[in-house]
PDB file of N, CA and C in Angstrom:
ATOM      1  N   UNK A   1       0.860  -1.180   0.000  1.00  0.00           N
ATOM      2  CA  UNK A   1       0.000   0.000   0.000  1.00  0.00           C
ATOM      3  C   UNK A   1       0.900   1.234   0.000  1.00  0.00           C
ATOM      4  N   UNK A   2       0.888   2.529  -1.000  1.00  0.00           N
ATOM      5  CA  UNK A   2       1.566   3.532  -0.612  1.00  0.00           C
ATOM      6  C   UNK A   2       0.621   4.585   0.089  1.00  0.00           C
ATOM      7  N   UNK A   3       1.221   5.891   0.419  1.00  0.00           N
ATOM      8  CA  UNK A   3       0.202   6.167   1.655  1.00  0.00           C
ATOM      9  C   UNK A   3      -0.902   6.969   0.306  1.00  0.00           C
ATOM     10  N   UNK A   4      -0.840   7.469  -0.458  1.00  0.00           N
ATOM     11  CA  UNK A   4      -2.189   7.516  -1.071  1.00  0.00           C
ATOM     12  C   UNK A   4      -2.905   6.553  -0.980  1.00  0.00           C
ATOM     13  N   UNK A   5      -2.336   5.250  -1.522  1.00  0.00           N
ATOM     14  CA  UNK A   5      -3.843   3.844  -1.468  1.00  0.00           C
ATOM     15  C   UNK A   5      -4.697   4.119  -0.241  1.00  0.00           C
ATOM     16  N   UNK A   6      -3.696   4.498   0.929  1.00  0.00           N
ATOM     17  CA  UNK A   6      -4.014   4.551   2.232  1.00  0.00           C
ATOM     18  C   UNK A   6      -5.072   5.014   2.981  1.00  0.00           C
ATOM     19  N   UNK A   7      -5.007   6.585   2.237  1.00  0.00           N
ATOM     20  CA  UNK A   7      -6.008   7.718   2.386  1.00  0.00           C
ATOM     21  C   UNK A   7      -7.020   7.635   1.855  1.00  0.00           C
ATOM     22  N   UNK A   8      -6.912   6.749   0.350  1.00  0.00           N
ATOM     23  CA  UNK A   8      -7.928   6.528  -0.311  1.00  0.00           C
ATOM     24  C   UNK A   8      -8.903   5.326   0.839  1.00  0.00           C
ATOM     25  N   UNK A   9      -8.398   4.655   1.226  1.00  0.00           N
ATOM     26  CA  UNK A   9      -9.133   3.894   1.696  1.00  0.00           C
ATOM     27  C   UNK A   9      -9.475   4.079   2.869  1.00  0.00           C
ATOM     28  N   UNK A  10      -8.807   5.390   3.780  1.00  0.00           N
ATOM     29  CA  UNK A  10      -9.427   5.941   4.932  1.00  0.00           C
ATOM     30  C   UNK A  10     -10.688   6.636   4.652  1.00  0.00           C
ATOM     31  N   UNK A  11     -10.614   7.679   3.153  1.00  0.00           N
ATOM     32  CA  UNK A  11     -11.517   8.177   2.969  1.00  0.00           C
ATOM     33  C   UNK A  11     -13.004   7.122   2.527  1.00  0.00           C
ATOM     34  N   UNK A  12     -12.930   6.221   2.036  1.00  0.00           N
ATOM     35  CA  UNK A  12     -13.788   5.274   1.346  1.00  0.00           C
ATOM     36  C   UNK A  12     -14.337   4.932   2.882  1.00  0.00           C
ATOM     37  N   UNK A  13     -13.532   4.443   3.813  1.00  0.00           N
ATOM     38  CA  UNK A  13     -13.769   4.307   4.999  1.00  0.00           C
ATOM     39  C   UNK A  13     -15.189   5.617   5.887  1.00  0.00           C
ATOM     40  N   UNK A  14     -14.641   6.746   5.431  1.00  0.00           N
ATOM     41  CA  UNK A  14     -15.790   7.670   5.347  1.00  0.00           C
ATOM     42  C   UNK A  14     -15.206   9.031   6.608  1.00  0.00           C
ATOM     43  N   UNK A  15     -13.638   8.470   6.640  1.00  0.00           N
ATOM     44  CA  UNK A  15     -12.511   9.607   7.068  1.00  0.00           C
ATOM     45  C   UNK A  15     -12.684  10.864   6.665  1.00  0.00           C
ATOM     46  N   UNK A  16     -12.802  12.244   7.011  1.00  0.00           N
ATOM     47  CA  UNK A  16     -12.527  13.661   6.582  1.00  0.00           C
ATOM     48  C   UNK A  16     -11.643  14.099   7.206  1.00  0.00           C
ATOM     49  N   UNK A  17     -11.011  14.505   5.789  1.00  0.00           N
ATOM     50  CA  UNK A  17      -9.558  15.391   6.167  1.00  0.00           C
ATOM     51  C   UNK A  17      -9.383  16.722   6.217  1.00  0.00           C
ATOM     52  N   UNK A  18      -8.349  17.144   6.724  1.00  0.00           N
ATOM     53  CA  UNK A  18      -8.272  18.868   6.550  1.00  0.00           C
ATOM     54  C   UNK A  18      -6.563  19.086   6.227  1.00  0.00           C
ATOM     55  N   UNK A  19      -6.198  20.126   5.181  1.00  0.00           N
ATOM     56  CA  UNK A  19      -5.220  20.136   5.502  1.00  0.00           C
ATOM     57  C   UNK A  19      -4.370  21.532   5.550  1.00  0.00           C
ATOM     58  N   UNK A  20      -3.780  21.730   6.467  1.00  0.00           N
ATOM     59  CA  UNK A  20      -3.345  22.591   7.529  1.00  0.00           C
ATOM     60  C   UNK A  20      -1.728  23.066   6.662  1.00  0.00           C
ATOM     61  N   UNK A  21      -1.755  24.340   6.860  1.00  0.00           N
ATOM     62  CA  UNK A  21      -0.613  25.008   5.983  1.00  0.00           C
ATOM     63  C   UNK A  21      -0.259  26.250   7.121  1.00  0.00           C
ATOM     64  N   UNK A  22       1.042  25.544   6.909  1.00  0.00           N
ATOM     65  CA  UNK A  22       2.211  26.692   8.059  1.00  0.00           C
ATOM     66  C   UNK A  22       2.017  28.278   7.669  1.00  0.00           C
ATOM     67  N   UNK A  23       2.287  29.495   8.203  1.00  0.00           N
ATOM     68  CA  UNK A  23       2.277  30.629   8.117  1.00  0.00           C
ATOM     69  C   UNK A  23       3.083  30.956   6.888  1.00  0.00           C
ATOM     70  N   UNK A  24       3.827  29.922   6.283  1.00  0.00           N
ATOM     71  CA  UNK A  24       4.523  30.317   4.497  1.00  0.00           C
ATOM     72  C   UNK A  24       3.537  29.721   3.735  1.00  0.00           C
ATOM     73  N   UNK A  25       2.371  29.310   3.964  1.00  0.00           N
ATOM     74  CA  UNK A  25       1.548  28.782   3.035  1.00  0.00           C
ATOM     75  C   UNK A  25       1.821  26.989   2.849  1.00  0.00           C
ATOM     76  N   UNK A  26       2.762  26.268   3.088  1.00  0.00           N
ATOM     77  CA  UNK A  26       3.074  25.148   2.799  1.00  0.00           C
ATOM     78  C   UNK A  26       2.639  24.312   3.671  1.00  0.00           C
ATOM     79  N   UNK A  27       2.115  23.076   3.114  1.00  0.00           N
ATOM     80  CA  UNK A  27       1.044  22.229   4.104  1.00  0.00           C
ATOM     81  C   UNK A  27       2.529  21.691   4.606  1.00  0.00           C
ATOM     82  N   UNK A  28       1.613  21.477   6.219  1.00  0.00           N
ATOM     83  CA  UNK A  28       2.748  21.150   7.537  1.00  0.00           C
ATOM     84  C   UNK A  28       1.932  19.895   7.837  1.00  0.00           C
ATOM     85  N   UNK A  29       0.971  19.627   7.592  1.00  0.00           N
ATOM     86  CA  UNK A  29      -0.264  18.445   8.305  1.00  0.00           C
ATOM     87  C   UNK A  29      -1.082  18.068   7.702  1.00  0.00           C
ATOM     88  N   UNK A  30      -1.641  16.848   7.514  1.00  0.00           N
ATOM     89  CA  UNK A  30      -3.135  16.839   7.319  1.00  0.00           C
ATOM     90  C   UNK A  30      -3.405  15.869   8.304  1.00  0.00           C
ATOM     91  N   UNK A  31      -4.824  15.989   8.541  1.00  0.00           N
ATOM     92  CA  UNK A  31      -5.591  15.538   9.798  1.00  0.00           C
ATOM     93  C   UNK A  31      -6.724  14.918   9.214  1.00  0.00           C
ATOM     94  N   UNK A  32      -6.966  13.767   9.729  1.00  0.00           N
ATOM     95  CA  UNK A  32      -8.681  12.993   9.532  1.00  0.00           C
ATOM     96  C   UNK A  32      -9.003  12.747  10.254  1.00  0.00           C
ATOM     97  N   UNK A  33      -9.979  12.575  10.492  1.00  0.00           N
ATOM     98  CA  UNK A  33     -11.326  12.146  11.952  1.00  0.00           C
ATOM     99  C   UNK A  33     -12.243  11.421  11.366  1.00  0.00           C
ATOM    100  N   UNK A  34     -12.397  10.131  11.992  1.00  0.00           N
ATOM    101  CA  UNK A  34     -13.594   9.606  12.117  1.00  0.00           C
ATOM    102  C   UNK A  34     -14.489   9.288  13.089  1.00  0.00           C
ATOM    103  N   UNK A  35     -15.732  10.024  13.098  1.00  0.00           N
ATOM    104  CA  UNK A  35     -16.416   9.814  14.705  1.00  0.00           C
ATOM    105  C   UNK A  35     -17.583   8.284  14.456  1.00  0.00           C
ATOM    106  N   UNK A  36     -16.933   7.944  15.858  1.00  0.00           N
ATOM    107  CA  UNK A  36     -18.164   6.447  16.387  1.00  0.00           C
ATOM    108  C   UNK A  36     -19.202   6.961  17.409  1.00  0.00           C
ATOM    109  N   UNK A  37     -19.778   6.736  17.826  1.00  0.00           N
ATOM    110  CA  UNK A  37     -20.637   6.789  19.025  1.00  0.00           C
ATOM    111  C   UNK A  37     -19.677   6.407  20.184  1.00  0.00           C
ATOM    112  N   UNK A  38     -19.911   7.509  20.993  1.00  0.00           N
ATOM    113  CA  UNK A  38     -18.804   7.672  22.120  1.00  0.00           C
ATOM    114  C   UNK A  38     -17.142   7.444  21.999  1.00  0.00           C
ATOM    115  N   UNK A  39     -16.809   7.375  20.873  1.00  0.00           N
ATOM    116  CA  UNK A  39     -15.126   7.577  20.243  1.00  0.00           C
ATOM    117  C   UNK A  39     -15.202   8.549  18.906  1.00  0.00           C
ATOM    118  N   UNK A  40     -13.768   8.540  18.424  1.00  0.00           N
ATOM    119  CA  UNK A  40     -13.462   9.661  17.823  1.00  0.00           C
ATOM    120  C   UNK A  40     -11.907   9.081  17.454  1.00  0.00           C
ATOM    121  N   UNK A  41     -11.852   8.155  16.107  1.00  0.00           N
ATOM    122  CA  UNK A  41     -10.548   7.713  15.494  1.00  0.00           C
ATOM    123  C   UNK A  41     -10.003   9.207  14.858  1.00  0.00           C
ATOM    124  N   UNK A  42      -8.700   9.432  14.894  1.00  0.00           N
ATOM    125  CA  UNK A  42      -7.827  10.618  14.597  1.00  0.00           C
ATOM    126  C   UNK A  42      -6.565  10.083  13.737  1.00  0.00           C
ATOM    127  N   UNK A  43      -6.194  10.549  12.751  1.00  0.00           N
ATOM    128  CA  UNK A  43      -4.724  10.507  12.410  1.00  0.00           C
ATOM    129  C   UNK A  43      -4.162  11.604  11.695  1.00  0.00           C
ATOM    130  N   UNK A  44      -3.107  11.415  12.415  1.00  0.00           N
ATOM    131  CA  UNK A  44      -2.044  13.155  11.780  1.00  0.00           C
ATOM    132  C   UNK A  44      -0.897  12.870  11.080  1.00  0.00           C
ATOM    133  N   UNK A  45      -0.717  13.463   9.899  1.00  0.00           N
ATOM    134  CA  UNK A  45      -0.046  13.155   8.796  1.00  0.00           C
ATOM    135  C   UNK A  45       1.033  13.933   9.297  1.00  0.00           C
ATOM    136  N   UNK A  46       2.458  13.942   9.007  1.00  0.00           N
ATOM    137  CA  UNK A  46       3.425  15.348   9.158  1.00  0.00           C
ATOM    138  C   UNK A  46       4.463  14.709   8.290  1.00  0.00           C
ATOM    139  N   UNK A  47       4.326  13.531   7.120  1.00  0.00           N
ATOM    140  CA  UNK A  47       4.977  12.989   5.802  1.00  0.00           C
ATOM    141  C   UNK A  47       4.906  11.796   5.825  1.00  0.00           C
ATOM    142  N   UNK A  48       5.418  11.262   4.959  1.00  0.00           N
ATOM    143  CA  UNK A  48       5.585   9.588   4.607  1.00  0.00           C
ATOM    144  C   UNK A  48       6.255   9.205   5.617  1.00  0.00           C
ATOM    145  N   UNK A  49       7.233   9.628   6.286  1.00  0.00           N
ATOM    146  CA  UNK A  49       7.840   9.219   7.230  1.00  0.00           C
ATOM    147  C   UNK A  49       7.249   9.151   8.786  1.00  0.00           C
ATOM    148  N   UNK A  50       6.444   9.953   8.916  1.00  0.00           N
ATOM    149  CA  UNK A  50       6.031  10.211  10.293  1.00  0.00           C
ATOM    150  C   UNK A  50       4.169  10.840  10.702  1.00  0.00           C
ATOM    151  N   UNK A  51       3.549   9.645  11.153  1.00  0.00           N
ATOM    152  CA  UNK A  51       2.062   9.767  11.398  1.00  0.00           C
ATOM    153  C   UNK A  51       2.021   9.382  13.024  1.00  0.00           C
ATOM    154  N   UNK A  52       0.338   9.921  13.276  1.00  0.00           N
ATOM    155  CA  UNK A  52       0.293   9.132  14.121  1.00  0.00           C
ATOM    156  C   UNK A  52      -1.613   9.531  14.543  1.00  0.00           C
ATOM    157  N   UNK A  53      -1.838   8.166  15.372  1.00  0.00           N
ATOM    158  CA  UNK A  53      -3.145   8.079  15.123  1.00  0.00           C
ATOM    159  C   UNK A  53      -3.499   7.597  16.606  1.00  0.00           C
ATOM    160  N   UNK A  54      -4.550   7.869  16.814  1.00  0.00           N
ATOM    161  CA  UNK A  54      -5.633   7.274  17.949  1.00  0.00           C
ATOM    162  C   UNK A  54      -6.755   7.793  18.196  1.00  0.00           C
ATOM    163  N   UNK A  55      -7.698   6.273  19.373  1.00  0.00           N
ATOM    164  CA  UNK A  55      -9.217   6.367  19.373  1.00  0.00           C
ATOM    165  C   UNK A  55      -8.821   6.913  20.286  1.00  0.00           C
ATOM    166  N   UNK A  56      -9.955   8.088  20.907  1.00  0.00           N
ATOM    167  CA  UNK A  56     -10.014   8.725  21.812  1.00  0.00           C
ATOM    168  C   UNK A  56     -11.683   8.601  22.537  1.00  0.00           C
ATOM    169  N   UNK A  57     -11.930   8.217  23.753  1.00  0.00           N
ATOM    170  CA  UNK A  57     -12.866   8.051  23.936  1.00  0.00           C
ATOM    171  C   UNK A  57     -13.669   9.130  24.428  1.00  0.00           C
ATOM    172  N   UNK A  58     -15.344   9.655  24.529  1.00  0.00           N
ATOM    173  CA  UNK A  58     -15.669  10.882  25.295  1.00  0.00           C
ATOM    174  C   UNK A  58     -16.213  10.206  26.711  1.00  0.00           C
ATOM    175  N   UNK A  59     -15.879   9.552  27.331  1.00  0.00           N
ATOM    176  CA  UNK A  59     -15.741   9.510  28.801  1.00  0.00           C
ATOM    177  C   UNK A  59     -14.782   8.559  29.250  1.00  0.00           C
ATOM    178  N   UNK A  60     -13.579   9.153  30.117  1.00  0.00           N
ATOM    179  CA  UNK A  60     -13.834  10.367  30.480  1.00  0.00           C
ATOM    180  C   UNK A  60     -12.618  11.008  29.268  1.00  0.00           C
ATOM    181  N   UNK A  61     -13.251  12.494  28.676  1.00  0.00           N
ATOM    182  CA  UNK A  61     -13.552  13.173  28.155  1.00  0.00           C
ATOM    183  C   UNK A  61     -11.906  13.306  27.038  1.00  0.00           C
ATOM    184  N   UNK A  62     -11.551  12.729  25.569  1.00  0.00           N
ATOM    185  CA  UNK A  62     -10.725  12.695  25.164  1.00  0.00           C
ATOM    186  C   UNK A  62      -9.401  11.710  25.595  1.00  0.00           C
ATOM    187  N   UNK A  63      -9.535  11.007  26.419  1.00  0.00           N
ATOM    188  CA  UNK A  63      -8.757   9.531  26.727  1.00  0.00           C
ATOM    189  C   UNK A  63      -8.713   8.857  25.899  1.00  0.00           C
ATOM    190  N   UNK A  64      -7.093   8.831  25.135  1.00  0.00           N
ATOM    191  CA  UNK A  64      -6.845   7.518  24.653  1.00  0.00           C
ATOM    192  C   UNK A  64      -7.164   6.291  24.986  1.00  0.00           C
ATOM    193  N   UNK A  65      -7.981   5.307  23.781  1.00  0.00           N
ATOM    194  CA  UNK A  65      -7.911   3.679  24.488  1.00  0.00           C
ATOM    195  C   UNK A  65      -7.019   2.816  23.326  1.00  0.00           C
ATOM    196  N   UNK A  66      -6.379   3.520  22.340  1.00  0.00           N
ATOM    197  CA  UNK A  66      -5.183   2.919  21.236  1.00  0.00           C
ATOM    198  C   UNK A  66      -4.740   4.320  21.089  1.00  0.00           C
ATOM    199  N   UNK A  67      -3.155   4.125  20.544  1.00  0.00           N
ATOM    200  CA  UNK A  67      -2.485   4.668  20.254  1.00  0.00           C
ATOM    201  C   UNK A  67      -1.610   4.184  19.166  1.00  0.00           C
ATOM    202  N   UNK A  68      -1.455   4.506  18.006  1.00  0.00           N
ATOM    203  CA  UNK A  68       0.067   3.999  17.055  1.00  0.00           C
ATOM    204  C   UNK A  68       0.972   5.464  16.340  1.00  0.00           C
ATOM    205  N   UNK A  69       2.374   5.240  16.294  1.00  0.00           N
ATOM    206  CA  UNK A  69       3.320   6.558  16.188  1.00  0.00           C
ATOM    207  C   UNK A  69       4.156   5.355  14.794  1.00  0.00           C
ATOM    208  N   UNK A  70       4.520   5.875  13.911  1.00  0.00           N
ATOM    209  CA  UNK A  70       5.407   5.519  13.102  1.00  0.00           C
ATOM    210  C   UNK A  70       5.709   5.764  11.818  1.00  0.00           C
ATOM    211  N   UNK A  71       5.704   5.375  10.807  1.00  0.00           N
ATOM    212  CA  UNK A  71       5.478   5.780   9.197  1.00  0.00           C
ATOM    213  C   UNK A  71       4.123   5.764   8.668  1.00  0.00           C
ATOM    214  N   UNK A  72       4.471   6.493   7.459  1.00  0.00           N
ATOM    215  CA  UNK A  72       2.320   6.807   7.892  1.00  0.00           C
ATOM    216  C   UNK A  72       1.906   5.387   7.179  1.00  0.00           C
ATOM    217  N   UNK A  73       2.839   4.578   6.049  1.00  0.00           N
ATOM    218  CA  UNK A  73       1.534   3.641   5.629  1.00  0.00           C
ATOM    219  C   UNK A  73       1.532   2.607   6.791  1.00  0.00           C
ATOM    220  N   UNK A  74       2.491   2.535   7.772  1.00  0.00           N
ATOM    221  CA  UNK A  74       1.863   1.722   8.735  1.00  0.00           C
ATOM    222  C   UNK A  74       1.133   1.822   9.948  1.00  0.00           C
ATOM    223  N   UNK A  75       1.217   3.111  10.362  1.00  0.00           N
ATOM    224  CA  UNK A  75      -0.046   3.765  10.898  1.00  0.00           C
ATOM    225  C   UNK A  75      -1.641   3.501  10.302  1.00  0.00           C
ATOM    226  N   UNK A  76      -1.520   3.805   9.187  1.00  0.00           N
ATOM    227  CA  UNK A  76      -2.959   4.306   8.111  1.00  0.00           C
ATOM    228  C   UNK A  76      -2.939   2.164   7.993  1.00  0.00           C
ATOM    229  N   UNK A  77      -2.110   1.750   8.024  1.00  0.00           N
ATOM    230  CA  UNK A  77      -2.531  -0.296   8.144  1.00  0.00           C
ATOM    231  C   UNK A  77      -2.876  -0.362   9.546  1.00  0.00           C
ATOM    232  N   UNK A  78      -2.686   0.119  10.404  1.00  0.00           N
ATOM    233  CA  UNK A  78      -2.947  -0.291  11.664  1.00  0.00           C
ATOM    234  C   UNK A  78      -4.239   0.299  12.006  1.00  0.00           C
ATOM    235  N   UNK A  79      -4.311   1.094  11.799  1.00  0.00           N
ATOM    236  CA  UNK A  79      -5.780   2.088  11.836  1.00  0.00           C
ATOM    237  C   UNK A  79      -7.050   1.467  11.106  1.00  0.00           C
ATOM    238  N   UNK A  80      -6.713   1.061   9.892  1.00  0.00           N
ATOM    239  CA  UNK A  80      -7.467   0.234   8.950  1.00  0.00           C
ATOM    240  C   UNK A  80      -8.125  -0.995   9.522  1.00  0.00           C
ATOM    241  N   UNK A  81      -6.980  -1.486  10.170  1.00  0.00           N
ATOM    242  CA  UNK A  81      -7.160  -3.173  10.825  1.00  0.00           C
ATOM    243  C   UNK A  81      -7.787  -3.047  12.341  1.00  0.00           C
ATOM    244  N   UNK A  82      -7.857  -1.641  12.863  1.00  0.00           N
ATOM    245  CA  UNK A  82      -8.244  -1.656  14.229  1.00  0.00           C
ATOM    246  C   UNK A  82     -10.068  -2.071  13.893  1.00  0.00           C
ATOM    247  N   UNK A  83     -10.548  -2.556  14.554  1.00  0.00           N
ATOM    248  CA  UNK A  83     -12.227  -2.885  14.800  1.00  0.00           C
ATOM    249  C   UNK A  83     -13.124  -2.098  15.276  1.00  0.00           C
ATOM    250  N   UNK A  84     -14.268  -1.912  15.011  1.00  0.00           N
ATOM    251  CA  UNK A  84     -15.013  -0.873  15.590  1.00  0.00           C
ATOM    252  C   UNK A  84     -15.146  -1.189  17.201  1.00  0.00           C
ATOM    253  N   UNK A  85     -15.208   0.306  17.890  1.00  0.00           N
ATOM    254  CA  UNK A  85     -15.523   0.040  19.484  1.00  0.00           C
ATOM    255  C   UNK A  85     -16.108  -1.238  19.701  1.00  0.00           C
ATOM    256  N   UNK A  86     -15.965  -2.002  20.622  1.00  0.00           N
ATOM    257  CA  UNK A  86     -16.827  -2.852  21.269  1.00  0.00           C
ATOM    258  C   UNK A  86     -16.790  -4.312  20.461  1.00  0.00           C
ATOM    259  N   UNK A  87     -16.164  -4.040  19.432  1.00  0.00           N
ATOM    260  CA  UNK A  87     -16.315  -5.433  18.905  1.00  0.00           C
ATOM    261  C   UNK A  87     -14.614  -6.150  19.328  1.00  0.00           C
ATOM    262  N   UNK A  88     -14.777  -7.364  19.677  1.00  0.00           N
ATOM    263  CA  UNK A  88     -13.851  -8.480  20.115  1.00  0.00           C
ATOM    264  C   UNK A  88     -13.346  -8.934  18.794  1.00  0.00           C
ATOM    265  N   UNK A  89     -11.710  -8.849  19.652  1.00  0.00           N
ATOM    266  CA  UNK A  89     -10.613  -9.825  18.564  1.00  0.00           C
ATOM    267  C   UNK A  89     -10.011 -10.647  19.254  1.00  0.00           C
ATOM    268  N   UNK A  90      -9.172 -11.582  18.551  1.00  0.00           N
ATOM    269  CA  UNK A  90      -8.087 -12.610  19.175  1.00  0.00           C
ATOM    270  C   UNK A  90      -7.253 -11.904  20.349  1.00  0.00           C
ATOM    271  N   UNK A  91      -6.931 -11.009  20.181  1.00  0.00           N
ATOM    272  CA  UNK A  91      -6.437 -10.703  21.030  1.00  0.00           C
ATOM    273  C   UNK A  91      -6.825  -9.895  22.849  1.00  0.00           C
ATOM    274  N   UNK A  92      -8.133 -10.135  22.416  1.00  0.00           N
ATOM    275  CA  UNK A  92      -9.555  -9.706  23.333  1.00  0.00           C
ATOM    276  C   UNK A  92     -10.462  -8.431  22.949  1.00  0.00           C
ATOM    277  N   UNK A  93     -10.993  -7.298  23.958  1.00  0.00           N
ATOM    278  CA  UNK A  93     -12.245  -6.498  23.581  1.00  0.00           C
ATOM    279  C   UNK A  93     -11.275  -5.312  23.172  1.00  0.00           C
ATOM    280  N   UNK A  94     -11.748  -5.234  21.926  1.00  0.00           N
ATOM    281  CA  UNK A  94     -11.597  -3.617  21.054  1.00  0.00           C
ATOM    282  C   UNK A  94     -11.969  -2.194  22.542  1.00  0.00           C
ATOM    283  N   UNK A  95     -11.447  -1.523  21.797  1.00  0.00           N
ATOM    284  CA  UNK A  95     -11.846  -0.099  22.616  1.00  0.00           C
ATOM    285  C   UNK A  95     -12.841   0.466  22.213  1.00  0.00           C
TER     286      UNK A  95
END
């Protein structure tokens, strides 16, 4: 996957992005959000080299319950592969 496939498939996912340009005009970020019922998946772009993403829950109020930091297409794979709140994996209950 390169990180376009990535985005493409965050967005298909039903992700909205924004993207954020430093005081010289040159994008420094882009940002997507996807909201669940009582969470709020996030990931922040700052290049191919460096993303980072997490669910944040609203009680109590913006608490991480995942976190991933690394290159963005493996961020934007890990994000992809995470499960919606509440649903169970092998490895036990989703956030």
């Amino acid at each position: 996957m390169t990180p376009e496939e990535g985005l493409h498939a965050l967005i298909a996912r039903g992700f909205r992005f924004q993207h954020i340009a430093g005081p010289d005009g040159e994008l420094t970020i882009i940002v997507g959000t996807y909201g669940w019922p009582e969470f709020c998946d996030r990931i922040e772009i700052h290049g191919e080299l460096e993303a980072s993403a997490a669910r944040t829950g609203s009680e109590p109020a913006g608490k991480a319950v995942w976190r991933r930091r690394g290159d963005t297409v493996s961020v934007i794979a890990a994000l992809l592969a995470l499960p919606a709140p509440g649903v169970s994996t092998v490895d036990g209950p989703a956030a």
